[in-house]
PDB file of N, CA and C in Angstrom:
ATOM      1  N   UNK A   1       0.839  -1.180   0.000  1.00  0.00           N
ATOM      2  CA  UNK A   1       0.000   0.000   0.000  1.00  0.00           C
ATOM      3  C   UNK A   1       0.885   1.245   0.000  1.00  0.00           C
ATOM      4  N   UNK A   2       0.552   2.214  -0.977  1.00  0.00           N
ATOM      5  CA  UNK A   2       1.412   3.757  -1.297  1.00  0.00           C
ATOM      6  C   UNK A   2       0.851   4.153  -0.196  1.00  0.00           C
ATOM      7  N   UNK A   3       1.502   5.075   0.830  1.00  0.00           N
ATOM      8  CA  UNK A   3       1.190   6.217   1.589  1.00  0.00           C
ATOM      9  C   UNK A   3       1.904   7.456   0.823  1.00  0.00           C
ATOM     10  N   UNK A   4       0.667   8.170   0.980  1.00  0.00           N
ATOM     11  CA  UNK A   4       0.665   9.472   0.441  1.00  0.00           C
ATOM     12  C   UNK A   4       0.832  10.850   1.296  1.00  0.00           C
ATOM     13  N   UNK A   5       1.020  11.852   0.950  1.00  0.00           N
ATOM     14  CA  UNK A   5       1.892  12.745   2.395  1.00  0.00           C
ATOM     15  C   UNK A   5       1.353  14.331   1.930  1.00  0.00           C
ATOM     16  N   UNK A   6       0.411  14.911   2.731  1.00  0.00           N
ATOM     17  CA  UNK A   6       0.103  16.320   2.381  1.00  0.00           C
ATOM     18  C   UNK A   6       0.410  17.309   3.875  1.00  0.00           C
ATOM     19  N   UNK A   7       0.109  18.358   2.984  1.00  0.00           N
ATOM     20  CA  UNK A   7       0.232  19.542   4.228  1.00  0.00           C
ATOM     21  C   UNK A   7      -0.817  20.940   3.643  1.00  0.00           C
ATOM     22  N   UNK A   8      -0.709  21.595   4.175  1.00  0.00           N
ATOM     23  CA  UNK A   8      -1.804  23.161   4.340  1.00  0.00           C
ATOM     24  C   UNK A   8      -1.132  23.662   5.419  1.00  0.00           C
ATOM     25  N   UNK A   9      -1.314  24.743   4.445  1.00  0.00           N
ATOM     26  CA  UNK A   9      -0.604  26.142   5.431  1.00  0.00           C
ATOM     27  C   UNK A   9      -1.280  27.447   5.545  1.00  0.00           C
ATOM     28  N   UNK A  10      -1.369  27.990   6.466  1.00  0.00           N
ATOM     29  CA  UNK A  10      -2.561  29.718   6.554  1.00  0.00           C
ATOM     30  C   UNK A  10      -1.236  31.228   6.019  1.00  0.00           C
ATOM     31  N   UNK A  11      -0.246  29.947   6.151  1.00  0.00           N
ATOM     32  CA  UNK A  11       1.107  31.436   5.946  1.00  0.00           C
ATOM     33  C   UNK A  11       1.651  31.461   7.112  1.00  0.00           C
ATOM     34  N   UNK A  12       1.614  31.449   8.096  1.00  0.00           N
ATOM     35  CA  UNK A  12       2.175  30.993   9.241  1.00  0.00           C
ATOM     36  C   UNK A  12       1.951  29.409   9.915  1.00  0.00           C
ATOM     37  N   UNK A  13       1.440  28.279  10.247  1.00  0.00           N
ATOM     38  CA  UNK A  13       1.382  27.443  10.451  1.00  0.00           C
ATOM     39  C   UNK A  13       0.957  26.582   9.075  1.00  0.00           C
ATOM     40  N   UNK A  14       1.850  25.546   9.066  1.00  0.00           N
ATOM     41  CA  UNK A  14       1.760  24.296   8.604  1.00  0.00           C
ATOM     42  C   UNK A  14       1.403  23.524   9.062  1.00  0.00           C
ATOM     43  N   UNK A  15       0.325  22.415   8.854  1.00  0.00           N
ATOM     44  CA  UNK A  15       0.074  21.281   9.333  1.00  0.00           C
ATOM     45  C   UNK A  15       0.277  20.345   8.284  1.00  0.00           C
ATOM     46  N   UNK A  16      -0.131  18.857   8.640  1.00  0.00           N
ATOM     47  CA  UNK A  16       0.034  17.987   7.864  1.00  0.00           C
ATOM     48  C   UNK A  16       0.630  16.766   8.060  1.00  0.00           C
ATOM     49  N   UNK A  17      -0.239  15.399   6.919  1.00  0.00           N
ATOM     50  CA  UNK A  17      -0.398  13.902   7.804  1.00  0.00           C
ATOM     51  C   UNK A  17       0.053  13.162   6.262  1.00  0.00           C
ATOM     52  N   UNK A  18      -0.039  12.103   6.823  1.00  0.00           N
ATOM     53  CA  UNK A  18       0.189  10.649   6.292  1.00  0.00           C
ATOM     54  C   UNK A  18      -0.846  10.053   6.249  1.00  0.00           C
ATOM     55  N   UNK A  19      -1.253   9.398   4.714  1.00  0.00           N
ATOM     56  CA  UNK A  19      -2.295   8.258   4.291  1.00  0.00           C
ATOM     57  C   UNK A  19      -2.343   7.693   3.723  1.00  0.00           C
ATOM     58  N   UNK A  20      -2.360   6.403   4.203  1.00  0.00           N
ATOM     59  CA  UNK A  20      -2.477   5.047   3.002  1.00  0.00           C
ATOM     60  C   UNK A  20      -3.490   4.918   2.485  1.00  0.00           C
ATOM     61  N   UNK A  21      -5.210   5.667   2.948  1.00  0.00           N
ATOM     62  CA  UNK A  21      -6.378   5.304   1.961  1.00  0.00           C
ATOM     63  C   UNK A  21      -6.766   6.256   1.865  1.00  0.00           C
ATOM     64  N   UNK A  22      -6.687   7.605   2.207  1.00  0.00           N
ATOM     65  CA  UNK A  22      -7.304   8.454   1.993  1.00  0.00           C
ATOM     66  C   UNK A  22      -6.546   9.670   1.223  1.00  0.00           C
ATOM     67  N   UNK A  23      -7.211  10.525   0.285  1.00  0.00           N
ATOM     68  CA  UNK A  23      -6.873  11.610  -0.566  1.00  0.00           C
ATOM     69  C   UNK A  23      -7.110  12.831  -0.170  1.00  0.00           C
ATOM     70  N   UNK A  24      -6.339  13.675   0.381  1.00  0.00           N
ATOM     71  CA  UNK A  24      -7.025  14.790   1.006  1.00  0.00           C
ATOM     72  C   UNK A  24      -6.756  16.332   0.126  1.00  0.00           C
ATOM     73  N   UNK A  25      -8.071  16.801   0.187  1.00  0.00           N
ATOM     74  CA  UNK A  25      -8.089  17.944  -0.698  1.00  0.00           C
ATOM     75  C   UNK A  25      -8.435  19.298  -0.079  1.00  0.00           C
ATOM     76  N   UNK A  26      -8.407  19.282   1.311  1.00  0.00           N
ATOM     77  CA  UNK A  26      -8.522  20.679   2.359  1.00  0.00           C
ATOM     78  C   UNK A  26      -8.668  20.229   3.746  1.00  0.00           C
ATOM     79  N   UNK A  27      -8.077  21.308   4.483  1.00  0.00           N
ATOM     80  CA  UNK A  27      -8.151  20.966   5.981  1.00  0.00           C
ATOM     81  C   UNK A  27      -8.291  22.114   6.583  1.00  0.00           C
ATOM     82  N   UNK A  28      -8.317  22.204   8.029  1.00  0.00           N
ATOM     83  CA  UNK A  28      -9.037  23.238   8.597  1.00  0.00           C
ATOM     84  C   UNK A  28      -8.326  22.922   9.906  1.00  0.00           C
ATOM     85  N   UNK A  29      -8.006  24.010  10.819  1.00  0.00           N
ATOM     86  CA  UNK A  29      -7.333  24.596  11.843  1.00  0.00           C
ATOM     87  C   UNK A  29      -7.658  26.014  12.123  1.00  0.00           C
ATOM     88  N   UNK A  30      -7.820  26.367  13.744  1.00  0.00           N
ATOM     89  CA  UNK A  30      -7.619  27.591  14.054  1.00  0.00           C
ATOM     90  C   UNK A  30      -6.210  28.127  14.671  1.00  0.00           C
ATOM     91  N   UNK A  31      -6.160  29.061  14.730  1.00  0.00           N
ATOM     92  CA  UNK A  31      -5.002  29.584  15.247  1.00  0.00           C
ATOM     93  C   UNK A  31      -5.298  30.074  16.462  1.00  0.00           C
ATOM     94  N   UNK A  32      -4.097  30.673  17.548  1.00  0.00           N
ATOM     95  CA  UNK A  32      -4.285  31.779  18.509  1.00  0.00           C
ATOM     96  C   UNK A  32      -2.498  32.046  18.578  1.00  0.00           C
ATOM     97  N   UNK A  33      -2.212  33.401  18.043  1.00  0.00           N
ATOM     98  CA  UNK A  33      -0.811  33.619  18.059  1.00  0.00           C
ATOM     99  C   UNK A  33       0.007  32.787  16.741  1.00  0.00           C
ATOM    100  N   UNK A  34       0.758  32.094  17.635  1.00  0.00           N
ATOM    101  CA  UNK A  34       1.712  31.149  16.484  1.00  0.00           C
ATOM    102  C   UNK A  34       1.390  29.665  16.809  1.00  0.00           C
ATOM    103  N   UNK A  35       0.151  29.537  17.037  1.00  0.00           N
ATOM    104  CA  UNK A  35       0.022  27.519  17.443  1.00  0.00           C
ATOM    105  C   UNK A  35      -1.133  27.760  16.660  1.00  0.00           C
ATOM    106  N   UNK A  36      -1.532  26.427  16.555  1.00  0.00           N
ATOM    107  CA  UNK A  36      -3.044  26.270  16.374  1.00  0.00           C
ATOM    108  C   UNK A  36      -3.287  25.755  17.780  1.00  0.00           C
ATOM    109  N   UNK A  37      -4.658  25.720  17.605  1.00  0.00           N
ATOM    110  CA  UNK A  37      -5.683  25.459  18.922  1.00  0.00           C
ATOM    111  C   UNK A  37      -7.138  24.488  18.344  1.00  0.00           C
ATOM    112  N   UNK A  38      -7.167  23.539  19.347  1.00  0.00           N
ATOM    113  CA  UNK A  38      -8.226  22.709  19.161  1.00  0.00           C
ATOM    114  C   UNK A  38      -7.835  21.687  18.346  1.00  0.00           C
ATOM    115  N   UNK A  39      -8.591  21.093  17.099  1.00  0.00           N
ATOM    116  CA  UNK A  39      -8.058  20.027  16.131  1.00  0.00           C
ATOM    117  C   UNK A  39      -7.324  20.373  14.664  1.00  0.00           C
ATOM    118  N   UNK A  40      -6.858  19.612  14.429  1.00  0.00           N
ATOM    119  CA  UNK A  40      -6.744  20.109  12.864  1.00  0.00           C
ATOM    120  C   UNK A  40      -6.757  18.745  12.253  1.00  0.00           C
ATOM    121  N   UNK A  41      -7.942  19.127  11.168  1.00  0.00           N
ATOM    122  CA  UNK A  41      -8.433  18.259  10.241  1.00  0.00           C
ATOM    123  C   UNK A  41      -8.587  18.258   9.296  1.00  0.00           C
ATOM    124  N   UNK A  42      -8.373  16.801   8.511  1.00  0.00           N
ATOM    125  CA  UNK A  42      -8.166  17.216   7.127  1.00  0.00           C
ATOM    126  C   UNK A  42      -9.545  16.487   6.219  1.00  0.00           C
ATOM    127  N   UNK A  43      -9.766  16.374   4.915  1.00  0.00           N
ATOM    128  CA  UNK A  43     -11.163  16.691   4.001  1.00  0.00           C
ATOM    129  C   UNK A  43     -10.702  16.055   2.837  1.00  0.00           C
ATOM    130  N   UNK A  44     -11.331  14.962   2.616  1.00  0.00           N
ATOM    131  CA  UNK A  44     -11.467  14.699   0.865  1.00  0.00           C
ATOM    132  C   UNK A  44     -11.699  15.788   0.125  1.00  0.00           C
ATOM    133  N   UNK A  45     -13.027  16.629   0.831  1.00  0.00           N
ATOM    134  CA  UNK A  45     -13.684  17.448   0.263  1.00  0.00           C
ATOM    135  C   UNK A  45     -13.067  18.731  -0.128  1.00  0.00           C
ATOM    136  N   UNK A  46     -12.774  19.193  -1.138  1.00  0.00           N
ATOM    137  CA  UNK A  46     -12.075  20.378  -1.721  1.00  0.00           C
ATOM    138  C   UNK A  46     -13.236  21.816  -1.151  1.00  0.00           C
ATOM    139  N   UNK A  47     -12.496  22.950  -0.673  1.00  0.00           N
ATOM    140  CA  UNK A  47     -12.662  23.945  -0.083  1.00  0.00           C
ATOM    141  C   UNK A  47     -14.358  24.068  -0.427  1.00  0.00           C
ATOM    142  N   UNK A  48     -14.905  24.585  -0.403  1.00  0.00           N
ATOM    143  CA  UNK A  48     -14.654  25.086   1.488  1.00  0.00           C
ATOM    144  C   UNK A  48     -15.054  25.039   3.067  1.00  0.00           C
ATOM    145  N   UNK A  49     -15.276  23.404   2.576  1.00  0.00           N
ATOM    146  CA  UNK A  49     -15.566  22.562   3.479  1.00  0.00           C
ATOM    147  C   UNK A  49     -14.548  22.698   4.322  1.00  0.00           C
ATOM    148  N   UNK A  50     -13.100  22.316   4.000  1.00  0.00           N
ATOM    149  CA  UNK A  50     -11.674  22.838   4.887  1.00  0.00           C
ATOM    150  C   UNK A  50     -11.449  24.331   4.740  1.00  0.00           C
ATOM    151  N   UNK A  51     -11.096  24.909   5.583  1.00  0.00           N
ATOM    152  CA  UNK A  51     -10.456  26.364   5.346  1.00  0.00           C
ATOM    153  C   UNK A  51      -9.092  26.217   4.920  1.00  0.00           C
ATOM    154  N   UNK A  52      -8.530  25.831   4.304  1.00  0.00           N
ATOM    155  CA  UNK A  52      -7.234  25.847   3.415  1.00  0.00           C
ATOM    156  C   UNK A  52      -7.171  24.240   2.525  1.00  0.00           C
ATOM    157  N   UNK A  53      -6.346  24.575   1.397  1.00  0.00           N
ATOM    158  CA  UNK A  53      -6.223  23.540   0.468  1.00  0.00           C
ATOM    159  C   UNK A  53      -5.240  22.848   1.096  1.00  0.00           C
ATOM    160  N   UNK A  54      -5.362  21.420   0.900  1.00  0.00           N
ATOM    161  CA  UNK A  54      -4.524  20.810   1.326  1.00  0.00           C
ATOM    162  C   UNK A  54      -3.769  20.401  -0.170  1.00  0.00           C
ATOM    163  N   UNK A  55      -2.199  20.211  -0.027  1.00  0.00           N
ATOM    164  CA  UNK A  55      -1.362  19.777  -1.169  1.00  0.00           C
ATOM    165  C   UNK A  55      -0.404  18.565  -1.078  1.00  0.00           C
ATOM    166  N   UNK A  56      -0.449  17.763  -2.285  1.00  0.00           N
ATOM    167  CA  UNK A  56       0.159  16.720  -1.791  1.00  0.00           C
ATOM    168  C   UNK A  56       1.916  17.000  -1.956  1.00  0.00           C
ATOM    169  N   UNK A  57       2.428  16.413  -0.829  1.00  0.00           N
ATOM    170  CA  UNK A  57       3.925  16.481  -0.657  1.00  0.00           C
ATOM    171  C   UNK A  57       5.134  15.534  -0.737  1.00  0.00           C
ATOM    172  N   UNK A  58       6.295  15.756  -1.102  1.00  0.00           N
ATOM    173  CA  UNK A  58       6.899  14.377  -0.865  1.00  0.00           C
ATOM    174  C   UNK A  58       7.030  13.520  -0.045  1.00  0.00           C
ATOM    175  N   UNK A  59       7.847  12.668   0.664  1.00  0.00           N
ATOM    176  CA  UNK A  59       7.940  11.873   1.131  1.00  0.00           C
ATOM    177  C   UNK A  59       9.275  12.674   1.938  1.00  0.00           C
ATOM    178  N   UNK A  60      10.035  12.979   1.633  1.00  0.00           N
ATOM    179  CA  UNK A  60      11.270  13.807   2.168  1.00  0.00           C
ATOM    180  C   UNK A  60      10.584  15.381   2.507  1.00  0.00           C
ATOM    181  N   UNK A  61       9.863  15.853   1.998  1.00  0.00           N
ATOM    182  CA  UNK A  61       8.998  17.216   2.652  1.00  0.00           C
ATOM    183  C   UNK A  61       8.718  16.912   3.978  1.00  0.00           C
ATOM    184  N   UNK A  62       7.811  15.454   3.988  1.00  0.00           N
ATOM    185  CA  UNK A  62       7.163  15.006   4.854  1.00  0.00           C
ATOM    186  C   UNK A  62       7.758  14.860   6.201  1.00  0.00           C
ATOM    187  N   UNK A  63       9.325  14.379   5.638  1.00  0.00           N
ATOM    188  CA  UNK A  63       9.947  14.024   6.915  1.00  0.00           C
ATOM    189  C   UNK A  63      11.137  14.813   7.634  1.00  0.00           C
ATOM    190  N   UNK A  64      10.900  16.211   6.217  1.00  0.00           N
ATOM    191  CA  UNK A  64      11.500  17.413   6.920  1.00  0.00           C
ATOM    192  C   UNK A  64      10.612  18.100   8.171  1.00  0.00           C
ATOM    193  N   UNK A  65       9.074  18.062   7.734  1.00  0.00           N
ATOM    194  CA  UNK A  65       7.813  18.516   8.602  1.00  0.00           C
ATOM    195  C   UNK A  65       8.174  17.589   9.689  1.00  0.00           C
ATOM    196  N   UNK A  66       8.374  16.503   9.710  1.00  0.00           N
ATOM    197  CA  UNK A  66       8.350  15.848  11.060  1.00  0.00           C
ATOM    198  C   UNK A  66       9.432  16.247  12.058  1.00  0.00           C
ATOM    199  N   UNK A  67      10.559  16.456  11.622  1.00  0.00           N
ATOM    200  CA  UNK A  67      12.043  16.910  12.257  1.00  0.00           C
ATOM    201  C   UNK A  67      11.519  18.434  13.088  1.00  0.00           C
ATOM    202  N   UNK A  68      10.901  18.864  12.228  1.00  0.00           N
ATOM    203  CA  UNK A  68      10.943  20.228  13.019  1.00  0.00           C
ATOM    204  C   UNK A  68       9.345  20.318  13.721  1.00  0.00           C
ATOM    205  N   UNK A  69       8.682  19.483  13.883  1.00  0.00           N
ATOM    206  CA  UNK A  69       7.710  19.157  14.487  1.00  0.00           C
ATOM    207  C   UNK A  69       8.696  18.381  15.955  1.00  0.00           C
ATOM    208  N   UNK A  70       9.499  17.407  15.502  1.00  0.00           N
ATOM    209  CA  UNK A  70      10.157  16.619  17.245  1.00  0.00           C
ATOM    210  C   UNK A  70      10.840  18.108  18.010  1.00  0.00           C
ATOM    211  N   UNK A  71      11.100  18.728  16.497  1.00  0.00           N
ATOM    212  CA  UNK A  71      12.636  20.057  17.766  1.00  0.00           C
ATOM    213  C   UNK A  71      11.311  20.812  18.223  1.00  0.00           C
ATOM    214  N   UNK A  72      10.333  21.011  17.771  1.00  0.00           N
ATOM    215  CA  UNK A  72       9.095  21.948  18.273  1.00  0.00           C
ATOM    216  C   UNK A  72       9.028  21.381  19.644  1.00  0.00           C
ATOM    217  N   UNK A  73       8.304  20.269  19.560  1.00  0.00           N
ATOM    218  CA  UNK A  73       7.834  19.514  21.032  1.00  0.00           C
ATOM    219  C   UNK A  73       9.412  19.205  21.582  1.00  0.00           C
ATOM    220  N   UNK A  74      10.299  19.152  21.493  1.00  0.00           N
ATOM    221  CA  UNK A  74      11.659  19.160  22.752  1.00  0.00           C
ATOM    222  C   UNK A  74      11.727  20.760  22.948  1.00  0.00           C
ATOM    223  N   UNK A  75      11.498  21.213  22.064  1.00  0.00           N
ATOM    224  CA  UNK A  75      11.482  22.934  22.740  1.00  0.00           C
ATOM    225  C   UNK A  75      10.626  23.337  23.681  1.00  0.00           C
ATOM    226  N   UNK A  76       9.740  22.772  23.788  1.00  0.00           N
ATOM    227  CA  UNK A  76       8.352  22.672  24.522  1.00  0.00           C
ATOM    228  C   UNK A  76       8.320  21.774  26.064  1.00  0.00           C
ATOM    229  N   UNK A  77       9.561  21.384  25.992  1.00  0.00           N
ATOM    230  CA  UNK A  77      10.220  20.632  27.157  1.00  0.00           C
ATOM    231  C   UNK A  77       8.881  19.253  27.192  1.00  0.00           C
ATOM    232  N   UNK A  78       8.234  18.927  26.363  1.00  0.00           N
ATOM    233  CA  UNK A  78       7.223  17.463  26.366  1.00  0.00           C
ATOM    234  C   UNK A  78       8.313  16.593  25.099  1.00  0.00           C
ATOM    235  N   UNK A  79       7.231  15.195  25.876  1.00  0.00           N
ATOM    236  CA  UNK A  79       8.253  13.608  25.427  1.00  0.00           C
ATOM    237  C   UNK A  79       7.587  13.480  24.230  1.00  0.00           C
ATOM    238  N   UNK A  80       8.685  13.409  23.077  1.00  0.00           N
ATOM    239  CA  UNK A  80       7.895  13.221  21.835  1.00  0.00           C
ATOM    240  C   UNK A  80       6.937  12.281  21.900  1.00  0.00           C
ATOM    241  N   UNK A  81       7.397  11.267  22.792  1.00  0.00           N
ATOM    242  CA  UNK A  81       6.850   9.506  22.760  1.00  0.00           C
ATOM    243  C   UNK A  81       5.233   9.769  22.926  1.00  0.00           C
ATOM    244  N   UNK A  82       4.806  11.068  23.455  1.00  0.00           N
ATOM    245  CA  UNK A  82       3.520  11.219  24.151  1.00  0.00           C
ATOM    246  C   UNK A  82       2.914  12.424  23.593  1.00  0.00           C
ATOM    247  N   UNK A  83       3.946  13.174  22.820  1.00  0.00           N
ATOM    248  CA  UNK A  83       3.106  14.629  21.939  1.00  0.00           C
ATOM    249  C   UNK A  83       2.935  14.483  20.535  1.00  0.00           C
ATOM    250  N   UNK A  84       3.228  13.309  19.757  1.00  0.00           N
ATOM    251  CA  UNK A  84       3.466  13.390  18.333  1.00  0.00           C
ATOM    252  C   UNK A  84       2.453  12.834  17.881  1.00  0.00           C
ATOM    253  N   UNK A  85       0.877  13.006  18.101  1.00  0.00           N
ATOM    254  CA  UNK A  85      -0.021  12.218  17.567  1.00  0.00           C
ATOM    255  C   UNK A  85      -0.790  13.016  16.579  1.00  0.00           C
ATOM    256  N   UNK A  86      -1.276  12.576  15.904  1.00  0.00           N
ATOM    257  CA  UNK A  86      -1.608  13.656  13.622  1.00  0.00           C
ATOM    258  C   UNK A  86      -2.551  14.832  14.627  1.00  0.00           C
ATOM    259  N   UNK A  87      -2.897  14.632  15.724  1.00  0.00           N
ATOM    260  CA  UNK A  87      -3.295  15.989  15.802  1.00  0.00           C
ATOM    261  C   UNK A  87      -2.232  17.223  16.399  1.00  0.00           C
ATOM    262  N   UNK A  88      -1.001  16.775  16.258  1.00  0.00           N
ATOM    263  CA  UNK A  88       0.183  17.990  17.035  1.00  0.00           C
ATOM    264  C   UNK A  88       1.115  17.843  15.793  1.00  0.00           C
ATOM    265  N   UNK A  89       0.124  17.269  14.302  1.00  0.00           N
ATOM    266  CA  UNK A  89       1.039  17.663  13.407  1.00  0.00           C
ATOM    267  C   UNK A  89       1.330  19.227  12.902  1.00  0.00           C
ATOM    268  N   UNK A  90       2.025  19.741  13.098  1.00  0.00           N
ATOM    269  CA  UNK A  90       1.877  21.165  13.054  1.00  0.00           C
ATOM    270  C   UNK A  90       3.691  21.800  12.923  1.00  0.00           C
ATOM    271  N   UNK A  91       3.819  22.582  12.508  1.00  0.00           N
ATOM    272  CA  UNK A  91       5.009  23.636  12.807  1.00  0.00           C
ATOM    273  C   UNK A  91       4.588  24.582  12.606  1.00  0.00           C
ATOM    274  N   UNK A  92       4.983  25.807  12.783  1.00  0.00           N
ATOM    275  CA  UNK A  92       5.222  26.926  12.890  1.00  0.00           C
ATOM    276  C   UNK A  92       6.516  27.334  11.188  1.00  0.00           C
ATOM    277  N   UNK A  93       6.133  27.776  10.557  1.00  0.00           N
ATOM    278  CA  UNK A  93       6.599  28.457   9.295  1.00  0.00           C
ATOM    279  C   UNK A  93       7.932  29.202   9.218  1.00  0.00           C
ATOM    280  N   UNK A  94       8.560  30.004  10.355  1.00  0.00           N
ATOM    281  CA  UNK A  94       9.261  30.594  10.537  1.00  0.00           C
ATOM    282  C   UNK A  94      10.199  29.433  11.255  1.00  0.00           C
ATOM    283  N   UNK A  95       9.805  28.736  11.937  1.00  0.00           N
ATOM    284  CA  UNK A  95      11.020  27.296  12.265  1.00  0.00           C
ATOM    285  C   UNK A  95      11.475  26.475  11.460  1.00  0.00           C
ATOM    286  N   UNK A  96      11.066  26.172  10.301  1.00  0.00           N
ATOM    287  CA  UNK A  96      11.008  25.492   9.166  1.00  0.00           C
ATOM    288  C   UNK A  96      12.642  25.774   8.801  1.00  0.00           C
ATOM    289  N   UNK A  97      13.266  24.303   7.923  1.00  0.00           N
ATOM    290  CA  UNK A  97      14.694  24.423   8.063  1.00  0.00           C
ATOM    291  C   UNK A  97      14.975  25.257   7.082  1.00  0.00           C
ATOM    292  N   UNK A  98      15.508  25.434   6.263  1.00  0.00           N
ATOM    293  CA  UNK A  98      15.942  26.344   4.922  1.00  0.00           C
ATOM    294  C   UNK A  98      15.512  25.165   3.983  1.00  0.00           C
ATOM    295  N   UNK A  99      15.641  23.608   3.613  1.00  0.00           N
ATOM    296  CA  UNK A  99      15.367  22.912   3.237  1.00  0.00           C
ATOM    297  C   UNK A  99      13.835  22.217   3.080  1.00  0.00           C
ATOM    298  N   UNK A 100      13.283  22.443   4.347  1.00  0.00           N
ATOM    299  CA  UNK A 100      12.198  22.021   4.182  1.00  0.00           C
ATOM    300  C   UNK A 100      10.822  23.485   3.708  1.00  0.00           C
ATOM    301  N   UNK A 101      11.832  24.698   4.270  1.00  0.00           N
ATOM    302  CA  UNK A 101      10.991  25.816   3.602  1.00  0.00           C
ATOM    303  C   UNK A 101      10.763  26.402   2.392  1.00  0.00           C
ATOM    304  N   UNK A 102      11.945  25.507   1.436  1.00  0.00           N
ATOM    305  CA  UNK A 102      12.521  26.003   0.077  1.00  0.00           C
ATOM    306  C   UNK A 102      10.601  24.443  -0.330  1.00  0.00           C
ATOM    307  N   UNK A 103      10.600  23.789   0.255  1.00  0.00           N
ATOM    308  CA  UNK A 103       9.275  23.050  -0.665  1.00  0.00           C
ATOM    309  C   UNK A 103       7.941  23.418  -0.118  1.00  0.00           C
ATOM    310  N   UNK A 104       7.994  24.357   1.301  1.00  0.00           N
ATOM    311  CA  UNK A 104       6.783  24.999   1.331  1.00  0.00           C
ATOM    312  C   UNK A 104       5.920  26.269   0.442  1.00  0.00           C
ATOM    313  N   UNK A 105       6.969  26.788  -0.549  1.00  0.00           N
ATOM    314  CA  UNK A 105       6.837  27.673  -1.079  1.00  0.00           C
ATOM    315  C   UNK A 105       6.356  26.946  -2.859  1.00  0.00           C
ATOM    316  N   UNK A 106       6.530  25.541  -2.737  1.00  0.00           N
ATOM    317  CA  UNK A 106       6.073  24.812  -4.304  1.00  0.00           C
ATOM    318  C   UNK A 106       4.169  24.795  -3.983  1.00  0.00           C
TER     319      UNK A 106
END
């Protein structure tokens, strides 16, 4: 089974998951400051059912988003083992490496 790898971004936060059956075409998050707050979820359904498009990403995008998602939560002084679940998929835009920000901008 292909797993497939997207993300959505408001311009400041990125989110974004991993799926082996599902196709996602928008997701939805609120903000407060520089986090999101509450869930963030993602939509077969193309806008504007989600408040942002979701886009599909590589596989190495994917696992640049994850790197700076673990340094997020160790910055945050919490155990990845217990903060990394698809709903704390998230970074912050401005943390993003030079590498993984050069494919947020495709």
């Amino acid at each position: 089974m292909t797993i497939r790898y997207f993300k959505a971004t408001d311009g400041v936060i990125t989110v974004f998951r991993a799926s082996a059956t599902r196709v996602y075409a928008s997701a939805w998050f609120t903000t407060e400051g520089n986090r999101p707050i509450g869930d963030i979820g993602f939509s077969g359904k193309p806008l504007p059912l989600g408040k942002y498009p979701a886009v599909e990403i590589t596989k190495a995008e994917y696992e640049a988003l994850q790197a700076a998602k673990l340094e997020r939560v160790k910055a945050a002084g919490e155990n990845p083992k217990w903060a990394t679940s698809p709903q704390s998929s998230w970074v912050r835009n401005a943390a993003l490496t030079e590498a993984a920000h050069s494919f947020s901008a495709s």
